[in-house]
Protein backbone atom coordinates (compact mmCIF):
# COMPACT_ATOMS: atom_id res chain seq x y z
CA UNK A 1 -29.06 33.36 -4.55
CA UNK A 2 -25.68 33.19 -1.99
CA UNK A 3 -27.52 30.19 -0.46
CA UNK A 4 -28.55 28.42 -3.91
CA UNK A 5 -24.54 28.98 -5.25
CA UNK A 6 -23.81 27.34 -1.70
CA UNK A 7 -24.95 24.34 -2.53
CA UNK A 8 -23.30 23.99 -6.10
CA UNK A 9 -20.85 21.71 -5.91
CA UNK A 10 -17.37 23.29 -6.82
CA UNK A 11 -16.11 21.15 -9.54
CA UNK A 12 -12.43 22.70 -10.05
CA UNK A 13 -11.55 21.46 -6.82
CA UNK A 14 -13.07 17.95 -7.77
CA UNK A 15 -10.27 15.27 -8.66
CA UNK A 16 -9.88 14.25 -12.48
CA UNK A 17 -7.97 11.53 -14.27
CA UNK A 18 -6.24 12.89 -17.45
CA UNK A 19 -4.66 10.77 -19.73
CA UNK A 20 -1.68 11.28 -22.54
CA UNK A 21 -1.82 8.89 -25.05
CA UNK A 22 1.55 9.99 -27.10
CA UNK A 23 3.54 9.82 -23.29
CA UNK A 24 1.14 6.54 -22.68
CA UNK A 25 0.74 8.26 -18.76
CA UNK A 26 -2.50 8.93 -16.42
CA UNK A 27 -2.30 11.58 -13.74
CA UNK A 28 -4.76 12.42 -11.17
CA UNK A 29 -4.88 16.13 -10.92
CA UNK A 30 -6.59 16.54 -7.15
CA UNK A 31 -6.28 20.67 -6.30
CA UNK A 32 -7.39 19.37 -3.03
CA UNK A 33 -4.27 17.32 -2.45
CA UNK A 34 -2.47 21.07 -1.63
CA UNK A 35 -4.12 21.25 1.36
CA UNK A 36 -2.95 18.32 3.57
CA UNK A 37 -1.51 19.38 6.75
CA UNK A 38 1.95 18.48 7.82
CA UNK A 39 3.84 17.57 10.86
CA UNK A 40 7.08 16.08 9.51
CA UNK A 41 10.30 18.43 8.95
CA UNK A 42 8.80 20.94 11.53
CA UNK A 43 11.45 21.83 14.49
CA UNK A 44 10.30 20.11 18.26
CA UNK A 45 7.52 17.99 19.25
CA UNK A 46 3.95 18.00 17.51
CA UNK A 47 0.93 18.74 19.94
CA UNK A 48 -0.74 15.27 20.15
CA UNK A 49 -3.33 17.67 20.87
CA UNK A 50 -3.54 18.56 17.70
CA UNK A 51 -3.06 15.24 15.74
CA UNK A 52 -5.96 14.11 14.10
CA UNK A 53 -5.41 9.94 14.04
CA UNK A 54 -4.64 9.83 17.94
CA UNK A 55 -6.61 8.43 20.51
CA UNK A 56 -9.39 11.02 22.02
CA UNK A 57 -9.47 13.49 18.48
CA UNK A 58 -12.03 11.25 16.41
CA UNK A 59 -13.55 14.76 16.14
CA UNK A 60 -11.26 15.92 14.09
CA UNK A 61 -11.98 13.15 11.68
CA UNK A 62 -14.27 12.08 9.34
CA UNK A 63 -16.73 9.34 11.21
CA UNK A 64 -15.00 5.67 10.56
CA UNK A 65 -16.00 3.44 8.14
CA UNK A 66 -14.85 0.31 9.80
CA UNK A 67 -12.43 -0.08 13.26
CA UNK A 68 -11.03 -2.78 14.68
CA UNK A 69 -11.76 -4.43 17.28
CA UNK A 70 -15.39 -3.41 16.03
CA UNK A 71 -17.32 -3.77 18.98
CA UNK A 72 -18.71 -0.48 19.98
CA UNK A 73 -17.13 1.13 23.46
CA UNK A 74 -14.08 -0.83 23.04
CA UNK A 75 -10.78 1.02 22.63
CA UNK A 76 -9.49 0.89 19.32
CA UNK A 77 -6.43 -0.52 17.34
CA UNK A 78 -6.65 0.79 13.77
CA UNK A 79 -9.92 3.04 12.44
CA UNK A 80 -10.05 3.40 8.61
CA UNK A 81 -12.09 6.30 7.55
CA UNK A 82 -12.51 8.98 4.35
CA UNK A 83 -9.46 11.13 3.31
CA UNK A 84 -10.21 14.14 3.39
CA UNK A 85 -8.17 15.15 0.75
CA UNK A 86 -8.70 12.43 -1.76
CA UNK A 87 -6.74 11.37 -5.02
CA UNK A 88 -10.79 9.90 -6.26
CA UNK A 89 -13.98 10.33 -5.17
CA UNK A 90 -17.52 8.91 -5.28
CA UNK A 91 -19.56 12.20 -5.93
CA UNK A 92 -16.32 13.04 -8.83
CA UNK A 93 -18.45 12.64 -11.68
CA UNK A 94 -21.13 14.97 -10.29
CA UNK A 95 -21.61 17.99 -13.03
CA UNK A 96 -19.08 17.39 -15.33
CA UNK A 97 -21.56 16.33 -17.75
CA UNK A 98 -19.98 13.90 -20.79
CA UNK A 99 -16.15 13.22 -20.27
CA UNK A 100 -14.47 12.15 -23.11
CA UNK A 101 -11.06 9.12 -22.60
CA UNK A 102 -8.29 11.87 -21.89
CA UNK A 103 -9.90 14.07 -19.33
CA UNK A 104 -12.84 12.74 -17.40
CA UNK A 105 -13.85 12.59 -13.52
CA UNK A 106 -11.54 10.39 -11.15
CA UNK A 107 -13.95 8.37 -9.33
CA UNK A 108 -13.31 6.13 -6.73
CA UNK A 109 -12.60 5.59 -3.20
CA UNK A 110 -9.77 6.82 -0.71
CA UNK A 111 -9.45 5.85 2.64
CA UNK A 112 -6.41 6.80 5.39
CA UNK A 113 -5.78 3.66 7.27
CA UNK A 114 -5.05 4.80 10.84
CA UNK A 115 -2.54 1.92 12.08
CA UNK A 116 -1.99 3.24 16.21
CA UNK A 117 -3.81 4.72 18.57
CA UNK A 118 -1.05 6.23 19.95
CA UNK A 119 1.38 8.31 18.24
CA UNK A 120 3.40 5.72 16.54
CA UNK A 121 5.72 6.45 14.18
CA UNK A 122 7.06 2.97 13.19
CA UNK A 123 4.98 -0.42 12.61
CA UNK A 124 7.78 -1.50 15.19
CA UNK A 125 6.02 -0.07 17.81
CA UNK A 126 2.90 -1.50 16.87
CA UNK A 127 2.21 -4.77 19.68
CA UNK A 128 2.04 -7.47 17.07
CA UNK A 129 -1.47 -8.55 17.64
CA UNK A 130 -2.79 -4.75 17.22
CA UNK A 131 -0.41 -4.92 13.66
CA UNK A 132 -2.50 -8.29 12.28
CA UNK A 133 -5.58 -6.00 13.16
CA UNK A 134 -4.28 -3.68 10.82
CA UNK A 135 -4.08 -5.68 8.11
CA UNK A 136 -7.53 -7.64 8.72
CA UNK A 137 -9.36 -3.75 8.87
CA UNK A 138 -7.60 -3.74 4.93
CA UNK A 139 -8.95 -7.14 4.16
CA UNK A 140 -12.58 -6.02 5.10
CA UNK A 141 -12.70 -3.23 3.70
CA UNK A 142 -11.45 -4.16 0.41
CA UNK A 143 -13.77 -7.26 0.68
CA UNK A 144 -16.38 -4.69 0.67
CA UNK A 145 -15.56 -2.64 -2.30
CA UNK A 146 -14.98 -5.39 -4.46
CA UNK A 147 -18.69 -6.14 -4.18
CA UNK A 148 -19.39 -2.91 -5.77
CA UNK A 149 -20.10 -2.86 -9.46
CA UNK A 150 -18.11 0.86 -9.92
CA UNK A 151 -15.40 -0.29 -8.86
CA UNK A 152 -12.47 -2.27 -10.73
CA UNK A 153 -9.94 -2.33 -8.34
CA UNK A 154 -7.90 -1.44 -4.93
CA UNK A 155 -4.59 -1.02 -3.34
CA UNK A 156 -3.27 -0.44 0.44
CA UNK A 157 -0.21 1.63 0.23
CA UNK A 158 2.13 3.10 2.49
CA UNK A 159 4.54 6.25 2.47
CA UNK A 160 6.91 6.24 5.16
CA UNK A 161 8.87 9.05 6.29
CA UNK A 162 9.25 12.41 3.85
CA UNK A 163 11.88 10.67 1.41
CA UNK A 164 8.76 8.39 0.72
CA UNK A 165 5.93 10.99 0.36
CA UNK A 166 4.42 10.95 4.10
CA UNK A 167 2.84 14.10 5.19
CA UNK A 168 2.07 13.30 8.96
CA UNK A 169 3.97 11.33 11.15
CA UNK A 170 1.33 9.27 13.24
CA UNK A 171 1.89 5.48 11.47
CA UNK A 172 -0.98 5.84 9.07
CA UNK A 173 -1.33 3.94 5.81
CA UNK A 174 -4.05 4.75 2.54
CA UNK A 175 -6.39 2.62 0.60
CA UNK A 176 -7.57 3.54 -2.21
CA UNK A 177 -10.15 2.00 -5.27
CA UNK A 178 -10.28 3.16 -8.79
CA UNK A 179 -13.14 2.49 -11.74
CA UNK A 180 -10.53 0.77 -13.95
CA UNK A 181 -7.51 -1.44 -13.84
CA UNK A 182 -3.75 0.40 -13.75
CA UNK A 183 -1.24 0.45 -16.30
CA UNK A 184 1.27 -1.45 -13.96
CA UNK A 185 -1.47 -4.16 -12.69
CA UNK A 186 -2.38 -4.28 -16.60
CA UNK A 187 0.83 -4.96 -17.43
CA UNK A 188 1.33 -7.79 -14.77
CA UNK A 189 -1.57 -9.37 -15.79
CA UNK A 190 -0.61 -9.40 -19.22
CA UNK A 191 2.61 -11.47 -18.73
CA UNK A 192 1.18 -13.85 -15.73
CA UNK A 193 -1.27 -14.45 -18.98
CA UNK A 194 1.77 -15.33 -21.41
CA UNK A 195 3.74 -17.62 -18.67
CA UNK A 196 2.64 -21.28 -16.99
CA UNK A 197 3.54 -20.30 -13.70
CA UNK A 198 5.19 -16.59 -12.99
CA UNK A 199 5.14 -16.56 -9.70
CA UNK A 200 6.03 -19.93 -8.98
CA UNK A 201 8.87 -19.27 -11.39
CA UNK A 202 10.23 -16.51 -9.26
CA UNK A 203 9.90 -18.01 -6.36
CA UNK A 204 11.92 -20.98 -7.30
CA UNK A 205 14.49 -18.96 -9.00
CA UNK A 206 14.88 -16.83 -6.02
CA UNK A 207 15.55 -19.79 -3.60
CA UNK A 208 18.19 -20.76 -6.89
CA UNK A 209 19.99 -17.29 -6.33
CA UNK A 210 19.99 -17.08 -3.08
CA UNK A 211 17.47 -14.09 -2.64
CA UNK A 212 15.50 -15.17 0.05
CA UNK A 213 14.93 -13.31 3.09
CA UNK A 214 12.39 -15.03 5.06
CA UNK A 215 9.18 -16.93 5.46
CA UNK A 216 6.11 -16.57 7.77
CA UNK A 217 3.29 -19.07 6.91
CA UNK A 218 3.07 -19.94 3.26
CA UNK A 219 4.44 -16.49 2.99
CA UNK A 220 7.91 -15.62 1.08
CA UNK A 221 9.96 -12.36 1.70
CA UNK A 222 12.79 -12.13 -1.44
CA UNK A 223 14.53 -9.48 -3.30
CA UNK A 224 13.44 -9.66 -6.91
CA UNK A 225 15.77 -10.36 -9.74
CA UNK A 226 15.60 -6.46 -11.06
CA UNK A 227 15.51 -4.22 -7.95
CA UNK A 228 15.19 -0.69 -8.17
CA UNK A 229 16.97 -0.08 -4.77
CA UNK A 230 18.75 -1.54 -2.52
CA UNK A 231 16.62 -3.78 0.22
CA UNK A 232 13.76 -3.83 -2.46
CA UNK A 233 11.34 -6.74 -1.52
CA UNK A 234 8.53 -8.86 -3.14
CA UNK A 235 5.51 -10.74 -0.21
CA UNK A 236 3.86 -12.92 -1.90
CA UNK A 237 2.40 -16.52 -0.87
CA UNK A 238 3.58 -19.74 -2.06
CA UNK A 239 0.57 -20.72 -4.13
CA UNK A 240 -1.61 -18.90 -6.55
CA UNK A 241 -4.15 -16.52 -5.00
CA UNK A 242 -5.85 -13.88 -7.22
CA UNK A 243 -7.15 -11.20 -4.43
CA UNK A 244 -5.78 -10.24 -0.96
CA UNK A 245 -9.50 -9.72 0.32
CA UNK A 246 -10.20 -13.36 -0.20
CA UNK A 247 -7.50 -14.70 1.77
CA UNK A 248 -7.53 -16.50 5.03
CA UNK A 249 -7.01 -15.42 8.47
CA UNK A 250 -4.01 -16.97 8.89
CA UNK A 251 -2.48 -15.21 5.72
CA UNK A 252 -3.50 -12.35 7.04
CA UNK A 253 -1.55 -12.77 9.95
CA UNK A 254 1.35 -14.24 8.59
CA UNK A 255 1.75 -10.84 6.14
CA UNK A 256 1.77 -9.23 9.26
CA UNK A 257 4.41 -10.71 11.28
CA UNK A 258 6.13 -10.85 7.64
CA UNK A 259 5.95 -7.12 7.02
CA UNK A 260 7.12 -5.92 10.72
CA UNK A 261 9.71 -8.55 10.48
CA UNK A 262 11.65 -7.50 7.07
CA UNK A 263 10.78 -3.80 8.05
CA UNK A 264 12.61 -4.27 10.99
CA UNK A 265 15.43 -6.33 9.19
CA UNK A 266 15.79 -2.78 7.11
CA UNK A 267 15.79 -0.48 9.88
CA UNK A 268 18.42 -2.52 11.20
CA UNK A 269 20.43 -1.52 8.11
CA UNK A 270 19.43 1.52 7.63
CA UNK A 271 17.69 3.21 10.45
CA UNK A 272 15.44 5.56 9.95
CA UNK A 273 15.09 4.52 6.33
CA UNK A 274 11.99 6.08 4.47
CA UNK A 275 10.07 3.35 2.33
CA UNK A 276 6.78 2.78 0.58
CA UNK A 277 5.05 -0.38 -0.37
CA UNK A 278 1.83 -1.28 -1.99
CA UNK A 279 -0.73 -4.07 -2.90
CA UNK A 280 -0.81 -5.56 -5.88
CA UNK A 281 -4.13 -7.81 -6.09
CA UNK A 282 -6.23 -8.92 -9.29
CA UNK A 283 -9.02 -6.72 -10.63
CA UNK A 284 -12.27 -7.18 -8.73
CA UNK A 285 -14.64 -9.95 -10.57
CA UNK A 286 -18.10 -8.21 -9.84
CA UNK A 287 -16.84 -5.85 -12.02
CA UNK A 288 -16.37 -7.64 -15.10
CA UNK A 289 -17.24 -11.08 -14.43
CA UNK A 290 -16.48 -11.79 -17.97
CA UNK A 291 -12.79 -10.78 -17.51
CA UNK A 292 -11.06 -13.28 -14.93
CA UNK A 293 -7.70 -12.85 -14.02
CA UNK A 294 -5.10 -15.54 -14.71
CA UNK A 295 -5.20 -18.62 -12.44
CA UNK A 296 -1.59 -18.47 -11.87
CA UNK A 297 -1.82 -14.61 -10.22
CA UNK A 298 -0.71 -14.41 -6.98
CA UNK A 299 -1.35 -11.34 -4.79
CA UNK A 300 1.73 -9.21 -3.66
CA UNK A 301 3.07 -6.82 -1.76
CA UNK A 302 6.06 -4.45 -3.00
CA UNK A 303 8.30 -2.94 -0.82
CA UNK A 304 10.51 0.12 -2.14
CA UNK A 305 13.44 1.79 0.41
CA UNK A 306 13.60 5.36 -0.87
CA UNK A 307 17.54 5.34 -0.19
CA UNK A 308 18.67 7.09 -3.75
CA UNK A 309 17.05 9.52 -5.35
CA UNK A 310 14.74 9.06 -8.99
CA UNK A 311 16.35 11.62 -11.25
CA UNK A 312 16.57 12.26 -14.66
CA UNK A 313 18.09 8.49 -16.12
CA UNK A 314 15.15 6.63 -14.16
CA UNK A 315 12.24 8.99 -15.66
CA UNK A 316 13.32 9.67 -19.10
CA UNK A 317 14.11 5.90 -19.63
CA UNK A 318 12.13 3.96 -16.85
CA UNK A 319 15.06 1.90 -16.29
CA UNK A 320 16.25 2.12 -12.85
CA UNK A 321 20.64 1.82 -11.56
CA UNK A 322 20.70 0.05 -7.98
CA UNK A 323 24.63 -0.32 -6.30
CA UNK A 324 23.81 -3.58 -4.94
CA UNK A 325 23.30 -6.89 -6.16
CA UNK A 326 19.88 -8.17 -5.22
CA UNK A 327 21.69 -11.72 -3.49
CA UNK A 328 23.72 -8.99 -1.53
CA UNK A 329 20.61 -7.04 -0.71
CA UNK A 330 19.45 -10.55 0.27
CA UNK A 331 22.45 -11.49 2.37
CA UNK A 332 22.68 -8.63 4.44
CA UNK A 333 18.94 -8.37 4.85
CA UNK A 334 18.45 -12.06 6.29
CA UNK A 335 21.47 -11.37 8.47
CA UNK A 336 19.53 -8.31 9.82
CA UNK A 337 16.31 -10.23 9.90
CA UNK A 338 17.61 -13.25 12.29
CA UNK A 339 19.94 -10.68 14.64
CA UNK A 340 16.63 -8.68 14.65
CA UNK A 341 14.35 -8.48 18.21
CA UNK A 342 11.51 -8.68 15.50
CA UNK A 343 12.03 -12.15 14.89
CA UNK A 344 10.16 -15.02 16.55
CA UNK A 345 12.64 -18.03 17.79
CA UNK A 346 10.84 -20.96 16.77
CA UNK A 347 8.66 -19.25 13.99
CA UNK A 348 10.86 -17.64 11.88
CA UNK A 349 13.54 -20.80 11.51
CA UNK A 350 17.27 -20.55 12.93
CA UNK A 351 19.57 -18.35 11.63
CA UNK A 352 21.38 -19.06 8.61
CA UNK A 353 24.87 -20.51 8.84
């Protein structure tokens, strides 16, 4: 009998999606979540012994899903595998018989990204080559959810430094791919659908206000009209282009040398400073064939400094109170950007007068 209740799954500890229809808000309750380890905040240096995502402890791991380069026996420059202590699952909905629309299994997929070999701590330390590898690993491997049926759709994200929500310190970013579309993405879907050309509206009316902060490719770094803090940014590409995973090489690239370059205009600024960002992309189309998202979407990636705290104003209205203008938070970050080692003479443009 010990062995046979062994092999029962145990469900408690499986994550769920619970939704409040009078507070219109979904939370993922995932016990397992309590049990990540942390390095950050301790007092000296960690054991790189000990760390899990450097070079030489695959074993303490879960076995990769994809690494790049790929070639077998070749020393790697980013590994994605499964987290270990996941938001969703694939096996979630196992025994929890019928779910009803508040409380039912969170299914899905969650990855940890592992950006270095070594024990980086910054993308800045990242060799700019190994960095675009980064972001091509994401590219695949969202390429090959979005052929999945289950799933509706997926976001990279990053938490950097405690203010942000990072438990470990080794540069590490998380992917993750949920059974139905989020409120936020929902909502930006609705009004791309209500508007001839969003995106191309912003970007024009950010090159009108001055809130620009740099280029790389067809790529655009700006501060949007409504930041929520200081040094917020918006990456998005020029012209409409519904999913990240379908994008070319050379995009891929470019939002790579885009992200350590405005990351590295902020840390000029404010070193040190925590931040997360995340990927906005369309739902995936095997999904719901039926349901195409707007033509004019383009793909995006949001970049948030945690440098004032969220408290009580922010979540009981979601309205946010920034003390900088967004043009100022563009002025002082394209200063920083061209003054920055980051930046590529010849690539990047000459500095602004």
């Amino acid at each position: 009998m010990a062995d046979d209740d062994a092999r029962v799954p145990d469900v408690s500890r499986e994550p769920r999606r619970h939704h409040d229809p009078l507070a219109v808000r979904t939370v993922f309750v995932a016990p397992r979540r309590a049990d990540r380890p942390t390095d950050l905040g301790s007092t000296g240096e960690p054991s790189l012994a000990d760390c899990p995502f450097c070079a030489g402890n695959e074993a303490l791991t879960p076995p990769d899903v994809l690494r790049m380069p790929a070639a077998p026996g070749r020393p790697w420059h980013a590994r994605l595998i499964p987290n270990r202590f996941p938001v969703v699952e694939e096996s979630a909905a196992v025994g929890w018989g019928a779910a009803d629309a508040a409380t039912r299994p969170a299914h899905g997929v969650h990855d940890v990204v592992i950006e270095s070999c070594t024990h980086a701590r910054s993308i800045l330390e990242v060799d700019p080559s190994a960095w675009r590898d980064v972001w091509e690993l994401c590219r695949r491997r969202i390429a090959m959810l979005a052929e999945r049926g289950d799933l509706a759709w997926a976001t990279v994200f990053k938490n950097s430094g405690p203010a942000a929500g990072a438990s470990l310190e080794h540069l590490h970013s998380q992917l993750v791919a949920l059974d139905f579309v989020p409120p936020t993405v929902a909502a930006e879907l609705a009004a791309a659908g209500r508007a001839a050309d969003p995106f191309g509206d912003a970007l024009r009316q950010a090159a009108i206000e001055d809130r620009i902060v740099a280029e790389a490719g067809d790529l655009v770094a700006l501060v949007p009209r409504a930041p929520r803090q200081p040094f917020e940014m918006l990456l998005l590409p020029r012209l409409p282009e519904r999913h990240f995973h379908s994008t070319s090489a050379e995009r891929v690239a470019a939002l790579a040398d885009l992200t350590r370059a405005v990351i590295g205009a902020l840390d000029q600024l404010v070193p040190g400073a925590g931040y997360n960002w995340w990927l906005h992309q369309a739902p995936f189309t095997a999904h719901d064939p039926a349901a195409l998202p707007p033509e004019n979407w383009h793909w995006h990636l949001e970049i948030l400094p945690r440098l004032a705290n969220i408290a009580g104003f922010e979540l009981g209205t979601g309205c946010h109170i920034t003390t900088m203008s967004p043009a100022e938070s563009a002025r002082r970050l394209r200063a920083a950007h061209f003054s920055s080692p980051v930046v590529t003479p010849g690539k990047d443009g000459p500095p602004p007068p």
